[in-house]
Protein backbone atom coordinates (compact mmCIF):
# COMPACT_ATOMS: atom_id res chain seq x y z
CA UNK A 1 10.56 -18.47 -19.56
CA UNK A 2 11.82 -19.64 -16.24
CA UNK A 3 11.73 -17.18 -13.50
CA UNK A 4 15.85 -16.87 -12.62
CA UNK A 5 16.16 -16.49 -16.20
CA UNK A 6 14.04 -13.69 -16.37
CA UNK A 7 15.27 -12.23 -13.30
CA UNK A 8 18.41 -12.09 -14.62
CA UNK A 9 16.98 -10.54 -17.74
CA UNK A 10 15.39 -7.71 -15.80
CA UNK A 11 18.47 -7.32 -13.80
CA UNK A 12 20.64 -6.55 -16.84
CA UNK A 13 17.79 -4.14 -18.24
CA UNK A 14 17.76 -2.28 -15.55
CA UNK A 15 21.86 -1.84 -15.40
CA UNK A 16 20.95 -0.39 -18.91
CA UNK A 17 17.99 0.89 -19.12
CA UNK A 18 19.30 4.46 -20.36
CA UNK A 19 19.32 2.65 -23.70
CA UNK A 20 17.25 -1.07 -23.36
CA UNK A 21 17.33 -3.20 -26.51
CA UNK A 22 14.92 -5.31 -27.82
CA UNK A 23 14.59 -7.89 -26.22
CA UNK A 24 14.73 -6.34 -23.00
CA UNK A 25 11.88 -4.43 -23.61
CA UNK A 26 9.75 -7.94 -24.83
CA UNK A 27 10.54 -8.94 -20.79
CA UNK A 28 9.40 -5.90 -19.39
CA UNK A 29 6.57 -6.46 -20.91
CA UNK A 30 6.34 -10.14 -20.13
CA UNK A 31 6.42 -9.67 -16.88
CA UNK A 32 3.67 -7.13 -16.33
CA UNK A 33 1.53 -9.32 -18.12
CA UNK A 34 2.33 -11.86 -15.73
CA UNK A 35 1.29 -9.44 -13.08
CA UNK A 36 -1.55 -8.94 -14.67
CA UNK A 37 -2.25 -12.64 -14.68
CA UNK A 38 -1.19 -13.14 -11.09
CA UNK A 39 1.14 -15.29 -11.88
CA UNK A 40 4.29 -12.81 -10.58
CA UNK A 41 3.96 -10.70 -7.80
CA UNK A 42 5.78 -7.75 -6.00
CA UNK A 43 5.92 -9.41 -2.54
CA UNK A 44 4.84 -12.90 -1.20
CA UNK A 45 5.12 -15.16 1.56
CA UNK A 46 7.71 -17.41 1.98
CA UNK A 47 9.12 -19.28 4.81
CA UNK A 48 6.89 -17.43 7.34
CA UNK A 49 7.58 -14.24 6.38
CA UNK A 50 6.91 -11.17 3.47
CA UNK A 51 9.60 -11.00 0.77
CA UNK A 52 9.71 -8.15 -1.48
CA UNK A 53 10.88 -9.30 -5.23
CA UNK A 54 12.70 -5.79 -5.85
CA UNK A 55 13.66 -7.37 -9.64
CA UNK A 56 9.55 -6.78 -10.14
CA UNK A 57 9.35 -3.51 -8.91
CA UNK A 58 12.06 -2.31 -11.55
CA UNK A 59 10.73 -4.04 -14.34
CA UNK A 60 7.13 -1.70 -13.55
CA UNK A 61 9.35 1.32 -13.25
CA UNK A 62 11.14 0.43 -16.64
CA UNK A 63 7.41 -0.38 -18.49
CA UNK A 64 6.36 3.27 -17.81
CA UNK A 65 9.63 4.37 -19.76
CA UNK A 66 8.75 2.23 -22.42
CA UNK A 67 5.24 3.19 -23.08
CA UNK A 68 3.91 5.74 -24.89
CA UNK A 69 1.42 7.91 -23.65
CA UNK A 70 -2.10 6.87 -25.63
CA UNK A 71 -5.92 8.19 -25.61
CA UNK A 72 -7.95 5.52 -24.06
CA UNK A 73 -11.24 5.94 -25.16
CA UNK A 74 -14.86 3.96 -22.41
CA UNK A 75 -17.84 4.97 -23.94
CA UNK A 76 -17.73 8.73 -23.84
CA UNK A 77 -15.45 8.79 -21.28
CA UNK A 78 -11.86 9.58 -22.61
CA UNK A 79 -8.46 9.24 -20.60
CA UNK A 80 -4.84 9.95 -22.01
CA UNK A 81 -2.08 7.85 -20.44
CA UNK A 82 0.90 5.36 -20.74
CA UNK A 83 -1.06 2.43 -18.84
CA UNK A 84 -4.03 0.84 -20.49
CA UNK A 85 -7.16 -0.09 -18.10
CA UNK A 86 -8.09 -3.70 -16.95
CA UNK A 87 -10.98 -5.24 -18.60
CA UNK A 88 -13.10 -8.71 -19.53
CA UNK A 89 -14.15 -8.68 -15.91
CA UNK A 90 -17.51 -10.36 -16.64
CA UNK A 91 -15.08 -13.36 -17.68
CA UNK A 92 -13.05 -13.20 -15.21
CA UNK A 93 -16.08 -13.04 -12.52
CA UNK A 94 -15.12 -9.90 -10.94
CA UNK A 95 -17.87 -7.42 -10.61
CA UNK A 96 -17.17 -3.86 -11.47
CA UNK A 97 -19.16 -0.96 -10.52
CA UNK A 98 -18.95 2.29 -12.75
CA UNK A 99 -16.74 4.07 -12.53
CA UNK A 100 -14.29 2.28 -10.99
CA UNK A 101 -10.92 1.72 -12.93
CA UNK A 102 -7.84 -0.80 -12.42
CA UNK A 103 -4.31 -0.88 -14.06
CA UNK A 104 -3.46 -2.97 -16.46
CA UNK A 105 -0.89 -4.86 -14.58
CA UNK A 106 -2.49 -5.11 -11.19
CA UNK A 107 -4.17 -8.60 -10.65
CA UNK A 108 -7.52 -9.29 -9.10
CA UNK A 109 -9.37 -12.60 -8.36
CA UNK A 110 -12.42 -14.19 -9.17
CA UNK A 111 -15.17 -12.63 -6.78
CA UNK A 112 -13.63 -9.10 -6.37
CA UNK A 113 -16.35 -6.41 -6.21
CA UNK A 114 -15.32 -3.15 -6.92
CA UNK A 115 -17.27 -0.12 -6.19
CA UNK A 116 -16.00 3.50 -7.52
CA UNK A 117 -12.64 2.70 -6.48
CA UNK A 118 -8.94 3.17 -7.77
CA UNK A 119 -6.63 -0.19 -8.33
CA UNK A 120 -3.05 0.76 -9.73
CA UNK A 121 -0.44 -1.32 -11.50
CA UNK A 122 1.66 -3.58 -9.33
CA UNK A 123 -1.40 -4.53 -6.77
CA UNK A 124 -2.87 -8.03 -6.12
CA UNK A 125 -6.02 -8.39 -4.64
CA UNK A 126 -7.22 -12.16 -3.69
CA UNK A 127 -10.71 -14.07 -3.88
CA UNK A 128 -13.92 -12.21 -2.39
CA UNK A 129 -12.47 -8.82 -1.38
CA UNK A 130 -14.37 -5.88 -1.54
CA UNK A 131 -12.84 -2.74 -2.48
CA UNK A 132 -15.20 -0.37 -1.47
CA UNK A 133 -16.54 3.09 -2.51
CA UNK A 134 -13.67 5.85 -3.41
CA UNK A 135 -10.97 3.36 -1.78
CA UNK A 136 -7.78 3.47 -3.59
CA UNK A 137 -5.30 0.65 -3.75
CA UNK A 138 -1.93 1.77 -4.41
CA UNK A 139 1.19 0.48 -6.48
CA UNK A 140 1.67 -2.67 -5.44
CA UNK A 141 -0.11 -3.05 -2.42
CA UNK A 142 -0.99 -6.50 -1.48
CA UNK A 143 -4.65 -7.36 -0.67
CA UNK A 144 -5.29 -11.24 0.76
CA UNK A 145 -8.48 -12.55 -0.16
CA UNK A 146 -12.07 -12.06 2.06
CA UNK A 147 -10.99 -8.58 2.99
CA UNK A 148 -13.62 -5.65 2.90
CA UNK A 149 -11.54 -2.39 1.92
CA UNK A 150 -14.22 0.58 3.37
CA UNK A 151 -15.21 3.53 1.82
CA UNK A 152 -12.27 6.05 1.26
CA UNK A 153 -9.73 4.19 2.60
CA UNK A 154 -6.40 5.10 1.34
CA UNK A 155 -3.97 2.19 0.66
CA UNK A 156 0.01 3.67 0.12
CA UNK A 157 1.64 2.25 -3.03
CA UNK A 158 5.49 2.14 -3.72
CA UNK A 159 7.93 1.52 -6.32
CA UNK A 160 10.62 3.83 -5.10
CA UNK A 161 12.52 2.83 -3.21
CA UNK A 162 13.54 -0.32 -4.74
CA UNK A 163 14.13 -1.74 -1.27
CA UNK A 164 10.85 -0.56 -0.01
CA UNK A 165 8.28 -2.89 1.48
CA UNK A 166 4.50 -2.05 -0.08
CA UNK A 167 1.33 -2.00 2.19
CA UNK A 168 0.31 -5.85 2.75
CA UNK A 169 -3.21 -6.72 3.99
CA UNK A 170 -3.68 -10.45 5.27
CA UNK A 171 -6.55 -12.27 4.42
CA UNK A 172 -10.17 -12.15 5.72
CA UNK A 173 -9.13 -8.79 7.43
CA UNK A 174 -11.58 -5.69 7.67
CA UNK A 175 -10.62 -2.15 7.30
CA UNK A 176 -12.97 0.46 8.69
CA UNK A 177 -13.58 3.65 6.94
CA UNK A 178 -11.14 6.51 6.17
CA UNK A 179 -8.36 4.52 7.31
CA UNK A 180 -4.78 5.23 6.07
CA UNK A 181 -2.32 2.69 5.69
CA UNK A 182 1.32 3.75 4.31
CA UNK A 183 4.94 3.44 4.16
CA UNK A 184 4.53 -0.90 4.21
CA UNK A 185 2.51 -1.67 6.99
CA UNK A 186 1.38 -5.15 7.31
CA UNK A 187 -1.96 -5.99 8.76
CA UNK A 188 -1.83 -9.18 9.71
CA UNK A 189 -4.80 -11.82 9.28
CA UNK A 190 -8.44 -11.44 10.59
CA UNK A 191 -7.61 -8.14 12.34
CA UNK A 192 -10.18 -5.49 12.47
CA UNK A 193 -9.71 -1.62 11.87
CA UNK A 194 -12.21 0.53 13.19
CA UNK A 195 -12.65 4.16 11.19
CA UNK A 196 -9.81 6.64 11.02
CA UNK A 197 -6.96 4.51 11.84
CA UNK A 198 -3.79 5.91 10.66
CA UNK A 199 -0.54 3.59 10.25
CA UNK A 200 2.76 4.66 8.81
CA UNK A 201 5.59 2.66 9.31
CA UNK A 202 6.61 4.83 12.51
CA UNK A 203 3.07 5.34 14.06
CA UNK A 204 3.37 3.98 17.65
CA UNK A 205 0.66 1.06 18.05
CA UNK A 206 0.11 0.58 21.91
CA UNK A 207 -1.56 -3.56 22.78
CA UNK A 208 -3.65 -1.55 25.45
CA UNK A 209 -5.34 -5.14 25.87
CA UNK A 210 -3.88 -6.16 28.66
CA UNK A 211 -2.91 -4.45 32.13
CA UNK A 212 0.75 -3.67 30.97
CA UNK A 213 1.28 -1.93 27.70
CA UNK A 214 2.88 -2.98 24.91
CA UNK A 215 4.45 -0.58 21.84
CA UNK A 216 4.90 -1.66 18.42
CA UNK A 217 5.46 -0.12 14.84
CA UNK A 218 4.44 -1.25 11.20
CA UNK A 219 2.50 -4.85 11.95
CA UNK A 220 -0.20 -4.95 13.28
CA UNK A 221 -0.86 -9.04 14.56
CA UNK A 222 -3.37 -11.43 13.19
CA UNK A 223 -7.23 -11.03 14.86
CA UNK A 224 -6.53 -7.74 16.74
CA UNK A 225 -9.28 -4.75 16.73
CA UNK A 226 -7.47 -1.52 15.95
CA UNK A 227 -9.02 1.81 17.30
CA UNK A 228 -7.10 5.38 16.76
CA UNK A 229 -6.11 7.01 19.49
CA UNK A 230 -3.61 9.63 21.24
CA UNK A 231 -0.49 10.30 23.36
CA UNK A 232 0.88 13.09 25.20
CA UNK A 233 4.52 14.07 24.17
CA UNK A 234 6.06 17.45 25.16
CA UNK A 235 7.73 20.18 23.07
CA UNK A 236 9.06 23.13 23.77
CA UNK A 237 5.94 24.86 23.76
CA UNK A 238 4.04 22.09 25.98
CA UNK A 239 2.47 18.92 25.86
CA UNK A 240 0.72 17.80 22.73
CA UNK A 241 -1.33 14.64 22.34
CA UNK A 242 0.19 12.67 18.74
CA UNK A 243 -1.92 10.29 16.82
CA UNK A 244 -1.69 6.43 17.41
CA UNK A 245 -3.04 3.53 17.12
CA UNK A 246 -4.79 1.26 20.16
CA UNK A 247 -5.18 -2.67 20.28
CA UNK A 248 -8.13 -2.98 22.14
CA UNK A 249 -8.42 -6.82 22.05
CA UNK A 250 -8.47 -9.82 20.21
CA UNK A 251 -11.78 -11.04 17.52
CA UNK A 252 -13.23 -13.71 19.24
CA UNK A 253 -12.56 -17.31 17.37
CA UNK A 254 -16.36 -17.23 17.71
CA UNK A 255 -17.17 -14.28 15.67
CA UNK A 256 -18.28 -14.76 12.13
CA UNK A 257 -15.20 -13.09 9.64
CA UNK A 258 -17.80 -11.76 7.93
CA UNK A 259 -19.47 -9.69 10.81
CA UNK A 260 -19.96 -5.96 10.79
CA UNK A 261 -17.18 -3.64 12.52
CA UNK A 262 -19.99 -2.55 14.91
CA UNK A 263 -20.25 -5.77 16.23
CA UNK A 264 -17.08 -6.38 16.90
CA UNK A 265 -16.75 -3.08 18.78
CA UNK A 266 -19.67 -3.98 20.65
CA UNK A 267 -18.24 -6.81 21.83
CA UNK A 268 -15.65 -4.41 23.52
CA UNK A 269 -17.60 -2.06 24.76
CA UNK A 270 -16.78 0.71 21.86
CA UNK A 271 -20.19 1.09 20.02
C-alpha cells in the first residue's frame, strides 16, 4: 500500500475511531507491523531536520484499542497484556540477554545487544547499539545506530500529545549512567553524557566551553561532553541551586567513538 494512501487511511480511522470498521482496523495493524519491520517510523530526518509523522503515533494509540488483552506465556514466565513481545532475534542477529523484553512494534537492527532492559512499542533502535542493563527505551524514542545506552538510563516515550516530539538519540552517541532524557530532547551525534545528566525539554544547558556562556534548551549539539551541574536562582525563601546541564567541551575528532566515558572526561580534566 503506498504510504499517502495509508496516511489517509489512518487519518479517517482516527476521525472515527469511536466505532472503526474493518478495514480500518487491517491498517492499524499494517502499520505496526511495518514498525516492527522498520520500514515506518514515528520521526525521521528529512531535509536537515527531525519530523514527527503524528499519522503514526495515532495509528499505535488506535492498535491498543483494538487489541485484546492476552496471556503471553516464555517458558515459565507468564505476562497478561494487549501487546505481544518481539522475538526470532537469533535470525534477526540481535542478541538478547534474559530477561530483557521488547514490544512488538518497536524495531531493532541487526547487532543490537540487549541486556535486562525494557524496549516499548513505537521505538527504533539502529545497527550496533547497546541497550544496557535495566535501561528502558520508551514509546517511540529514537535510538541512531553505535550508541551505548548505560545502565539504568531512563529514555521518555510519548504518544500523547499527538504533536509531541519523542526523545531522539543521534548516532554513535554515548549515554552515561542514570541519565534521564524526557519531554523530546535530541542528542545530537557523537556527543557524550557523563552519569546523572538530566534533560527535559526546559532544563537549562549552559556551553561552559568557552570564556562566555552560552544557554540552550532541548538539543544538545553533535560531539559535545555533557556533565550535570547547578545554578543559583532565588525564591522567596533564598537562593537555591536548580539542576542543569554543563557542556564542558567538544570529543576530540581524534578520539575513538568507541572509547570509554572515563576517557573522554580525562581528557578534560573530570576523572
Amino acid at each position: 500500500m503506498k504510504l499517502n494512501k495509508l496516511k489517509l487511511s489512518i487519518e479517517n480511522a482516527w476521525n472515527h475511531k469511536e466505532k472503526l470498521e474493518y478495514h480500518l482496523k487491517n491498517d492499524v495493524i499494517y502499520v505496526i507491523n511495518q514498525i516492527d519491520k522498520g520500514n515506518i517510523r514515528v520521526s525521521e530526518f528529512l531535509n536537515g531536520k527531525w519530523r514527527i509523522n503524528e499519522w503514526v503515533k495515532k495509528a499505535i494509540i488506535m492498535y491498543f484499542s483494538i487489541q485484546k488483552m492476552n496471556l503471553i506465556e516464555l517458558g515459565p514466565l507468564e505476562f497478561y497484556d494487549k501487546i505481544p513481545v518481539k522475538n526470532k532475534f537469533k535470525k534477526k542477529g540481535i542478541r538478547v540477554v534474559p530477561p530483557a523484553v521488547a514490544r512488538y512494534g518497536s524495531y531493532i537492527s541487526t547487532g543490537v545487544i540487549l541486556m535486562p532492559s525494557y524496549v516499548n512499542i513505537g521505538a527504533y533502535i539502529g545497527e550496533g547499539t547497546m541497550i544496557d542493563t535495566w535501561a528502558t527505551v520508551g514509546s517511540c524514542a529514537q535510538i541512531g545506530s553505535r550508541v551505548h545506552i548505560s545502565g539504568g538510563v531512563g529514555i521518555g516515550g510519548v504518544l500523547e500529545p499527538i504533536q509531541a516530539s519523542p526523545v531522539i538519540i543521534e548516532d554513535d552517541v554515548f549515554i552515561g549512567s542514570r541519565c534521564i532524557l524526557v519531554e523530546g530532547v535530541i542528542i545530537q551525534k557523537e556527543a557524550v553524557l557523563g552519569a546523572n545528566v538530566v534533560l527535559t525539554s526546559s532544563t537549562k544547558i549552559f556551553d561552559v566551553s568557552n570564556e562566555n556562556s552560552i544557554l540552550m534548551k532541548g538539543v544538545i549539539p553533535p560531539s559535545s561532553v555533557v556533565i550535570p551541574g547547578t545554578y543559583p536562582k532565588k525564591f522567596p525563601s533564598g537562593i537555591y541551586h536548580i539542576p542543569c546541564a554543563l557542556i564542558i567541551g567538544k570529543r576530540k575528532e581524534s578520539t575513538n567513538k568507541k572509547t570509554s566515558l572515563n576517557e573522554v572526561l580525562r581528557t578534560h580534566h573530570l576523572f
